[in-house]
C-alpha atoms as a PDB file:
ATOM      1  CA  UNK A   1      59.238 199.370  89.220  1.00  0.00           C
ATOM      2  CA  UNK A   2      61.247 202.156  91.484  1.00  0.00           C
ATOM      3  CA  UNK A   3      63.572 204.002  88.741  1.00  0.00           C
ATOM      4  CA  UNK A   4      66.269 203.562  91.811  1.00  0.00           C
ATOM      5  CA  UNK A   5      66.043 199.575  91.566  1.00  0.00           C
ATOM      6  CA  UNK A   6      68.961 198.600  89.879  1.00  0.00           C
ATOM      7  CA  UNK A   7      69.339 195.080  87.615  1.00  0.00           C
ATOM      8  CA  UNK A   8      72.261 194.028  89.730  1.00  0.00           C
ATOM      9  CA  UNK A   9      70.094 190.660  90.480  1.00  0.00           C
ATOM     10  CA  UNK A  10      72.910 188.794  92.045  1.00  0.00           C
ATOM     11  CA  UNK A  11      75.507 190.543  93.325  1.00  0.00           C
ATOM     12  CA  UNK A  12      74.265 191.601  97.405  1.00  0.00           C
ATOM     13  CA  UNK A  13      70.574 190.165  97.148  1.00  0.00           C
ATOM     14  CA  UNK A  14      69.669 186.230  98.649  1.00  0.00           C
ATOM     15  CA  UNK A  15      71.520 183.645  97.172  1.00  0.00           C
ATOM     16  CA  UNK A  16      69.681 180.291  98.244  1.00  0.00           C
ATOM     17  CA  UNK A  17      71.181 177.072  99.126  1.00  0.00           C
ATOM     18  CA  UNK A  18      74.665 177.919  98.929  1.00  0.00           C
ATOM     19  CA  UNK A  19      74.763 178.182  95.279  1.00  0.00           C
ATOM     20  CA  UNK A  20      75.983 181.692  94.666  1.00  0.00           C
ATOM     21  CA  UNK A  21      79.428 180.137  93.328  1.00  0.00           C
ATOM     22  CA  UNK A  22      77.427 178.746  89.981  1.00  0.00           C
ATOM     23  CA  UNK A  23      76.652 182.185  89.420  1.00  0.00           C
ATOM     24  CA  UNK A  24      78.825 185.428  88.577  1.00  0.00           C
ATOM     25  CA  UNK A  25      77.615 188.547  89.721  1.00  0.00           C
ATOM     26  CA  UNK A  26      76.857 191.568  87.170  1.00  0.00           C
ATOM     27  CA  UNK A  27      77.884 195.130  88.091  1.00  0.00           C
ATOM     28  CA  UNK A  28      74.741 197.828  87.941  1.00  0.00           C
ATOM     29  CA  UNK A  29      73.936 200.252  85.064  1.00  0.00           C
ATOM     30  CA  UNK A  30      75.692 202.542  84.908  1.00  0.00           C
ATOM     31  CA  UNK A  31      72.217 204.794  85.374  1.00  0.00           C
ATOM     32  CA  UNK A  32      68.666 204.281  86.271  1.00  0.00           C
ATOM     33  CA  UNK A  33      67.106 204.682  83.166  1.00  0.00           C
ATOM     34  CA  UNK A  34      69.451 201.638  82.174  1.00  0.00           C
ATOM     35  CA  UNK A  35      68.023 199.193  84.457  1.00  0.00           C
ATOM     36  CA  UNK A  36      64.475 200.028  83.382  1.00  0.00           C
ATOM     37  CA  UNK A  37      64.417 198.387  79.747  1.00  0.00           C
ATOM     38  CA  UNK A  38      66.238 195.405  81.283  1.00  0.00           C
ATOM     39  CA  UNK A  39      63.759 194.769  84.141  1.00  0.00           C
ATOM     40  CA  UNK A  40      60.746 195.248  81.367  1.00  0.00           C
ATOM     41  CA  UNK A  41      62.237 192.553  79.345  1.00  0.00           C
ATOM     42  CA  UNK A  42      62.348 190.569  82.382  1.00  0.00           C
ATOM     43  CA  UNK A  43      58.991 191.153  83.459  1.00  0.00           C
ATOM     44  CA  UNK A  44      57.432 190.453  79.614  1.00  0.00           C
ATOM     45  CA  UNK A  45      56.739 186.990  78.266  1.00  0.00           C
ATOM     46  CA  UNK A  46      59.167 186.095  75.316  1.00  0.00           C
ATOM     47  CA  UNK A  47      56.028 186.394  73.102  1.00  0.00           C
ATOM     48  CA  UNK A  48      52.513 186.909  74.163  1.00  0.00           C
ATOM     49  CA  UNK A  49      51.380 183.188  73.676  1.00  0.00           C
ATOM     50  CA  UNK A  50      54.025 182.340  75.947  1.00  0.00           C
ATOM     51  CA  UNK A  51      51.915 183.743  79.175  1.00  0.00           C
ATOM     52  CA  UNK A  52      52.705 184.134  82.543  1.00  0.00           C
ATOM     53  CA  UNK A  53      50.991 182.232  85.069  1.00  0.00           C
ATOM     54  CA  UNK A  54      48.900 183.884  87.462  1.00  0.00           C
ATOM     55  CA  UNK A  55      46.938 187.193  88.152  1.00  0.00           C
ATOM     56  CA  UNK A  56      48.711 189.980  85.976  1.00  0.00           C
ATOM     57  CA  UNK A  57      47.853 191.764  89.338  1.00  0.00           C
ATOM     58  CA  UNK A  58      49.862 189.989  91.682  1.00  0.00           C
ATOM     59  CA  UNK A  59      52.679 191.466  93.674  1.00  0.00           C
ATOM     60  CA  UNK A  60      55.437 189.840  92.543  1.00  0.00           C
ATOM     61  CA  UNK A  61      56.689 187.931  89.367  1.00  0.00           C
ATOM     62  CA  UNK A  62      58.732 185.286  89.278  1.00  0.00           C
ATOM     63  CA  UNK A  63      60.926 184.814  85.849  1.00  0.00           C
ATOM     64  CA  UNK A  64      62.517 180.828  85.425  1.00  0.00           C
ATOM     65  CA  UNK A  65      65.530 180.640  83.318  1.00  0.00           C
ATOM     66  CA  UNK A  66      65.720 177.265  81.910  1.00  0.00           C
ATOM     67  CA  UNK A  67      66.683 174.818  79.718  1.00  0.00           C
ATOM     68  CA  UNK A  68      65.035 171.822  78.033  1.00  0.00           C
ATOM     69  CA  UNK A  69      68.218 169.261  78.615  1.00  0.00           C
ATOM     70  CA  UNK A  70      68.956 170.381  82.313  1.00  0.00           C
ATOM     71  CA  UNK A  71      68.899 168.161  84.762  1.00  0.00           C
ATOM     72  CA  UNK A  72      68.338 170.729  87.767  1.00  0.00           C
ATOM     73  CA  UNK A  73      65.741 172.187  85.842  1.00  0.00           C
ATOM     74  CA  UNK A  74      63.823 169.178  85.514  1.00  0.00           C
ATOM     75  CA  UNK A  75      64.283 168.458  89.479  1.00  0.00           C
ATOM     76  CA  UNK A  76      62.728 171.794  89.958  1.00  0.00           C
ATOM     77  CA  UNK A  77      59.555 170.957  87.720  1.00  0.00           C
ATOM     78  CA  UNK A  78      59.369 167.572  89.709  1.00  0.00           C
ATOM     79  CA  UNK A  79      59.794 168.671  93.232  1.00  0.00           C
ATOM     80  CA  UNK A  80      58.955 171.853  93.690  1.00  0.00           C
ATOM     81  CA  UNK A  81      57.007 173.456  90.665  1.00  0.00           C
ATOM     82  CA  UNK A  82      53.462 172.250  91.656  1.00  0.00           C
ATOM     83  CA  UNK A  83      53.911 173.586  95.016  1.00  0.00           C
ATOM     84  CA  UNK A  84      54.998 177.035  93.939  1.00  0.00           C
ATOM     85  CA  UNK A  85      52.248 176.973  92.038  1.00  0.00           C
ATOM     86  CA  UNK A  86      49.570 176.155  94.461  1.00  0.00           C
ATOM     87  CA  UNK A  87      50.585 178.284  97.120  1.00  0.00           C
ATOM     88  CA  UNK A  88      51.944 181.349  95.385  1.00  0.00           C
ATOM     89  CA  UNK A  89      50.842 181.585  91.714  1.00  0.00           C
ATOM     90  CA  UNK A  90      47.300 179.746  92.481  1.00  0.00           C
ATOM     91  CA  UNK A  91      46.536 182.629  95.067  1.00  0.00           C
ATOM     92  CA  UNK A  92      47.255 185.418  93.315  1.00  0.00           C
ATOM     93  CA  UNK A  93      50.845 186.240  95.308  1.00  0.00           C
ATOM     94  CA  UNK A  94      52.730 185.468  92.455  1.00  0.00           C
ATOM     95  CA  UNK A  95      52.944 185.452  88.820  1.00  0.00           C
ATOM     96  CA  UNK A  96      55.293 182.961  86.661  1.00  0.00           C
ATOM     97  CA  UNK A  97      57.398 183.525  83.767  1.00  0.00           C
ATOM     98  CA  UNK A  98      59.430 180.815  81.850  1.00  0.00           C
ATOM     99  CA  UNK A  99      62.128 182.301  79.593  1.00  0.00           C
ATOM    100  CA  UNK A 100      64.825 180.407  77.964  1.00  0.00           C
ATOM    101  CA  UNK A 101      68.179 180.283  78.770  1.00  0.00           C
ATOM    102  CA  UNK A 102      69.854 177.391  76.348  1.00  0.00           C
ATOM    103  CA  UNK A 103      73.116 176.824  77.918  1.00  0.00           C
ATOM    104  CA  UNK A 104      73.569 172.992  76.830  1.00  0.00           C
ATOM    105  CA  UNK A 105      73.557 173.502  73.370  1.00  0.00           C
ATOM    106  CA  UNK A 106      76.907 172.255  73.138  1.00  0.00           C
ATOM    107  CA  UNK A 107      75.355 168.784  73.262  1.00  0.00           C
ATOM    108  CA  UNK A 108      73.521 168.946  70.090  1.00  0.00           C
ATOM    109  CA  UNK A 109      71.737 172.213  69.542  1.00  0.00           C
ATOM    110  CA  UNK A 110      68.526 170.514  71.473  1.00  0.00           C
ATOM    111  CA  UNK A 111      68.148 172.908  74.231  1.00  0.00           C
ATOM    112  CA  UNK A 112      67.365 175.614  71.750  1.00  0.00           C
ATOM    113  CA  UNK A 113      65.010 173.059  69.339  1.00  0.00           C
ATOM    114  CA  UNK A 114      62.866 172.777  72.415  1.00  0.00           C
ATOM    115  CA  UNK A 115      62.619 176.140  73.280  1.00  0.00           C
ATOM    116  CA  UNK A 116      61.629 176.920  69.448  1.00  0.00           C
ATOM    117  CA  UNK A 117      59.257 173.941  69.687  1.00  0.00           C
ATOM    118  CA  UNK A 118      57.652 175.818  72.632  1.00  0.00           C
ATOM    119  CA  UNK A 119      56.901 178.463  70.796  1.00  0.00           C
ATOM    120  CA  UNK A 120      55.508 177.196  67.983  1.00  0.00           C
ATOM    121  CA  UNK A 121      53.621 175.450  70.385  1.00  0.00           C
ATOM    122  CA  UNK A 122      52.663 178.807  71.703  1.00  0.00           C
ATOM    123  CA  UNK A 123      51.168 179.791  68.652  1.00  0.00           C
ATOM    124  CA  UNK A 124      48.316 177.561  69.261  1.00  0.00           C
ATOM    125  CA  UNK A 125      47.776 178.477  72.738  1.00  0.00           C
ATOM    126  CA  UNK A 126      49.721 175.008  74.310  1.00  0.00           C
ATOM    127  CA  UNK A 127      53.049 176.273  75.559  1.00  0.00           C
ATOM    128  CA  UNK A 128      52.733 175.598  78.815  1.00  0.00           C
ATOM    129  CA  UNK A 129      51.314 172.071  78.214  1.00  0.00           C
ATOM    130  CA  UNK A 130      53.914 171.755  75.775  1.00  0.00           C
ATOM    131  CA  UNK A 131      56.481 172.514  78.282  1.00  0.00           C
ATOM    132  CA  UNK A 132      55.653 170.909  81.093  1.00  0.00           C
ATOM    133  CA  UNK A 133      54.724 167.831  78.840  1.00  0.00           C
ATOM    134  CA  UNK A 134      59.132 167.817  77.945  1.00  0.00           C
ATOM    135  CA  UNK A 135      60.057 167.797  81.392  1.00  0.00           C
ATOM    136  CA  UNK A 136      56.746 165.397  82.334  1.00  0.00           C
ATOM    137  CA  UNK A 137      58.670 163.274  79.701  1.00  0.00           C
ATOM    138  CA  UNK A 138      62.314 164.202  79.903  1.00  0.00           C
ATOM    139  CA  UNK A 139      64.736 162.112  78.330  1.00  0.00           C
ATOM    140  CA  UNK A 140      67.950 163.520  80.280  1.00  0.00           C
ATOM    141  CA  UNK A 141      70.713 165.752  80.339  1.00  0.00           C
ATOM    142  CA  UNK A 142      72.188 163.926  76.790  1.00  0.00           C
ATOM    143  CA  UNK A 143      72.372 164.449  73.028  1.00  0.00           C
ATOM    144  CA  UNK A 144      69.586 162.342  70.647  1.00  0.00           C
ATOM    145  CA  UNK A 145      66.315 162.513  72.057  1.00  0.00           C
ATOM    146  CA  UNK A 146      65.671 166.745  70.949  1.00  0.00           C
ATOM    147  CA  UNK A 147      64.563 166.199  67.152  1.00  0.00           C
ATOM    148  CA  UNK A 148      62.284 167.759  65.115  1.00  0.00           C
ATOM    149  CA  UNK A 149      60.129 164.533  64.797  1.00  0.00           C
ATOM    150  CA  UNK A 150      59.917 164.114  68.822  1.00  0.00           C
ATOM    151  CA  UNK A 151      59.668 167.586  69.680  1.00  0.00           C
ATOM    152  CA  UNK A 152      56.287 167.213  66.664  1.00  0.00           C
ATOM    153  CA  UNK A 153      55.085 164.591  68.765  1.00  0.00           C
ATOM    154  CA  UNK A 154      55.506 166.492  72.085  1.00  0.00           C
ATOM    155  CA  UNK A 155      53.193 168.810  70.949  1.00  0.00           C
ATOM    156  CA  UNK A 156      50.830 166.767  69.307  1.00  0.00           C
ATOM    157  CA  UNK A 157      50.788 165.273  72.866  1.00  0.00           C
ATOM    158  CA  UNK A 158      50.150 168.739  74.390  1.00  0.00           C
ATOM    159  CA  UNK A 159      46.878 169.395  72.096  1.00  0.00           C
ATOM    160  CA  UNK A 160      47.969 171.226  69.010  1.00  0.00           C
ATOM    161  CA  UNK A 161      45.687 170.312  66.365  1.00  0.00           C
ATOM    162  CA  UNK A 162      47.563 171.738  63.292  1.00  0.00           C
ATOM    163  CA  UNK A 163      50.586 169.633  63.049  1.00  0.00           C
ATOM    164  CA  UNK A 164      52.025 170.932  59.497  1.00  0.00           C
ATOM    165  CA  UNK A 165      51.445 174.453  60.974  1.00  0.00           C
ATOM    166  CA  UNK A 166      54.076 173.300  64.182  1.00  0.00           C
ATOM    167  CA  UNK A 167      56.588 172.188  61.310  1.00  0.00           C
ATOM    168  CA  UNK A 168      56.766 174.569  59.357  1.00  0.00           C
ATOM    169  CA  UNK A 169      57.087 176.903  62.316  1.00  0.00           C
ATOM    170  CA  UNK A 170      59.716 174.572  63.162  1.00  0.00           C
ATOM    171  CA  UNK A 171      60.716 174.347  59.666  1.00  0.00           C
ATOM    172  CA  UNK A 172      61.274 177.886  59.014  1.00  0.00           C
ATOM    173  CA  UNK A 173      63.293 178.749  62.535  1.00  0.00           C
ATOM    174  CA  UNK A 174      60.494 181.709  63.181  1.00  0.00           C
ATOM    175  CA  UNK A 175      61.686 181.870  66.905  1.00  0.00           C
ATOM    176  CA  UNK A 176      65.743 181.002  66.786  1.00  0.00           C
ATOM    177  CA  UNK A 177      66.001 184.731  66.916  1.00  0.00           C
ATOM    178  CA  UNK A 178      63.718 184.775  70.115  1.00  0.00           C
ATOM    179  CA  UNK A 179      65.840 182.228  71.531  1.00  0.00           C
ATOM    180  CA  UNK A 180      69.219 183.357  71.407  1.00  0.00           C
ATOM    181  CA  UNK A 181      67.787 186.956  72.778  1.00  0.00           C
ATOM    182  CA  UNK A 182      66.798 185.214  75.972  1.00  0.00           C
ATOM    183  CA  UNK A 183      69.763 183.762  76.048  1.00  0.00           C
ATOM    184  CA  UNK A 184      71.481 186.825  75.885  1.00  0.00           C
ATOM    185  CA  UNK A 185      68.911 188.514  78.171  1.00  0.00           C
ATOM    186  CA  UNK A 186      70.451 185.873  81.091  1.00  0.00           C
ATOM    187  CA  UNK A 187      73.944 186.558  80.127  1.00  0.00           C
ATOM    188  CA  UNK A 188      73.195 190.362  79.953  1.00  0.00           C
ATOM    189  CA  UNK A 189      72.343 190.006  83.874  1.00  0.00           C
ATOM    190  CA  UNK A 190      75.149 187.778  84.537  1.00  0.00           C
ATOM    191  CA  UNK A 191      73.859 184.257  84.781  1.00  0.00           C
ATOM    192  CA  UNK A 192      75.442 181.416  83.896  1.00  0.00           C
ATOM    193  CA  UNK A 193      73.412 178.020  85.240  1.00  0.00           C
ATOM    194  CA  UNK A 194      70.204 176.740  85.516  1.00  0.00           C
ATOM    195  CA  UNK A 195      67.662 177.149  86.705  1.00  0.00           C
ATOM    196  CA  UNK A 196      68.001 180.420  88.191  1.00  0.00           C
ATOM    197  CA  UNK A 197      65.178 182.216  89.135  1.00  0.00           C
ATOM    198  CA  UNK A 198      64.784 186.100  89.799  1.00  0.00           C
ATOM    199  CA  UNK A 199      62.247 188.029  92.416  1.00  0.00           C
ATOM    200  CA  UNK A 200      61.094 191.093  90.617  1.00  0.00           C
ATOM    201  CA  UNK A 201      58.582 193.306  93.153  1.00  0.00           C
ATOM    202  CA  UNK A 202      57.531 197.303  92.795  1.00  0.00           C
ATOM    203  CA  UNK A 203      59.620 199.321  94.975  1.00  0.00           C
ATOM    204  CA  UNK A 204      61.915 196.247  96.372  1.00  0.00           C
ATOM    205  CA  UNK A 205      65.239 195.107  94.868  1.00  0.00           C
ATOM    206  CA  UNK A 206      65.573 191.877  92.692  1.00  0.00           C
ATOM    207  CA  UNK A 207      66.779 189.108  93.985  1.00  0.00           C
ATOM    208  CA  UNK A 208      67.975 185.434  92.481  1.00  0.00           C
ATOM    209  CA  UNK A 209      66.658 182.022  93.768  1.00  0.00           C
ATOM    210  CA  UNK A 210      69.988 179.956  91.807  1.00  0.00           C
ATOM    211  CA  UNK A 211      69.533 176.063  91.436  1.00  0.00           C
ATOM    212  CA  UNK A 212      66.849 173.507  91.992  1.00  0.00           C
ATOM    213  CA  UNK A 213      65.888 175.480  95.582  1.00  0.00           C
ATOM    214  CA  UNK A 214      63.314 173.259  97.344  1.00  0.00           C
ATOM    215  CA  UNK A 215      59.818 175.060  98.268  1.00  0.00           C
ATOM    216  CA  UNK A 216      61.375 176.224 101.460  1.00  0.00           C
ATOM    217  CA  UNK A 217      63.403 178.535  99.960  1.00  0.00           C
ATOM    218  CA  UNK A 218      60.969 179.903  97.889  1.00  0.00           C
ATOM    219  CA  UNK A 219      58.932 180.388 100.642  1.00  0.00           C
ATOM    220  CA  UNK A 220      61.757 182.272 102.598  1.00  0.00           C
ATOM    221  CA  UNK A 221      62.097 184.799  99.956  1.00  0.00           C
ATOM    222  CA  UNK A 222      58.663 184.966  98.832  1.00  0.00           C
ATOM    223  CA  UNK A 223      56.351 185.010 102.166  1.00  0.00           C
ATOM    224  CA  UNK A 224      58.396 188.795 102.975  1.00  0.00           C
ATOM    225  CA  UNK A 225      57.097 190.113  99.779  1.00  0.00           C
ATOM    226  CA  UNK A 226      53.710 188.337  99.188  1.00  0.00           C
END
């Protein structure tokens, strides 16, 4: 990307729906060289199991922050998700990124659990099916239904064959560390809601998509760049 794009994503870029005031803006580095290992991270899957959707040729990528127990996010992957993906993602415009951003932990520590789970998933090539299988099945914005034992029969659900390899993944807390980076990865360029999702395109400046934005929007910030 352009060394003089900075990783202010919010502050002066298109804020959809009205939503801007769920999200603070984040100042720019302080140089160019600054931005650059922030808008690599952004650009990389957490791990490389966890793949992007799409050509790894098309124009512009697309990174989700979400979280397992949000209610907005799981409006997003009912209403709008399947179109993004047919007309963007499908035809090579775009390329999609999920990275986790685990702001309702306060309810029980599930939001993270999940995004472990995924993960370990992951590991046996299902982490998309394992994702979209919790939000396919999503048992709300609410402490209890996140365990260990439901999150092994998510993925048996999503076709990973070796179960006691998923819990000991789970088990052993191999990706808590992953976790909590992305977290601080959407901190780091000042979000604080989900879903937000940022634009990132050679040569143009990133912008933020905050909220549950219906295909519209998508299509009002995408179609320019696409």
């Amino acid at each position: 990307m352009n060394k003089n794009v900075m990783i202010a994503v919010i502050a002066g870029i298109v804020v959809a729906a009205g939503a801007a005031a769920a999200f603070a803006a984040t100042p720019a580095p302080k140089s160019e060289d600054d931005a650059q290992p922030v808008i690599a991270r952004l650009s990389t899957p957490t791990i490389p199991a966890a793949n992007a959707l799409g050509s790894p040729d098309a124009p512009v990528t697309i990174v989700e922050f979400g979280d397992y127990l949000c209610t907005y996010c799981h409006r997003f992957h009912e209403k709008t998700k399947d179109q993004l993906i047919a007309n963007y993602v499908d035809t090579g415009k775009v390329r999609f990124l999920f990275k986790d951003f685990p702001i309702n932990d306060h309810l029980d520590g599930g939001s993270s659990l999940a995004a472990q789970a995924s993960y370990c998933a992951a590991d046996q090539g299902r982490f998309w099916e394992f994702h979209d299988g919790v939000y396919d099945n999503w048992g709300g914005e609410k402490a209890g239904w996140i365990t260990k034992a439901s999150m092994a029969e998510y993925a048996r659900n999503a076709g990973v064959q070796d179960s006691e390899k998923f819990q000991e993944c789970l088990d052993s807390g191999k990706y808590a560390g992953v976790v909590r980076d992305n977290y601080d990865l959407a901190r780091g360029v000042g979000l604080n809601g989900t879903p937000a999702f940022i634009i990132l395109k050679e040569g143009s400046k990133p912008e933020l998509i905050p909220g549950a934005a219906p295909i519209e929007t998508f299509q009002y910030v995408l179609d320019p760049l696409a």
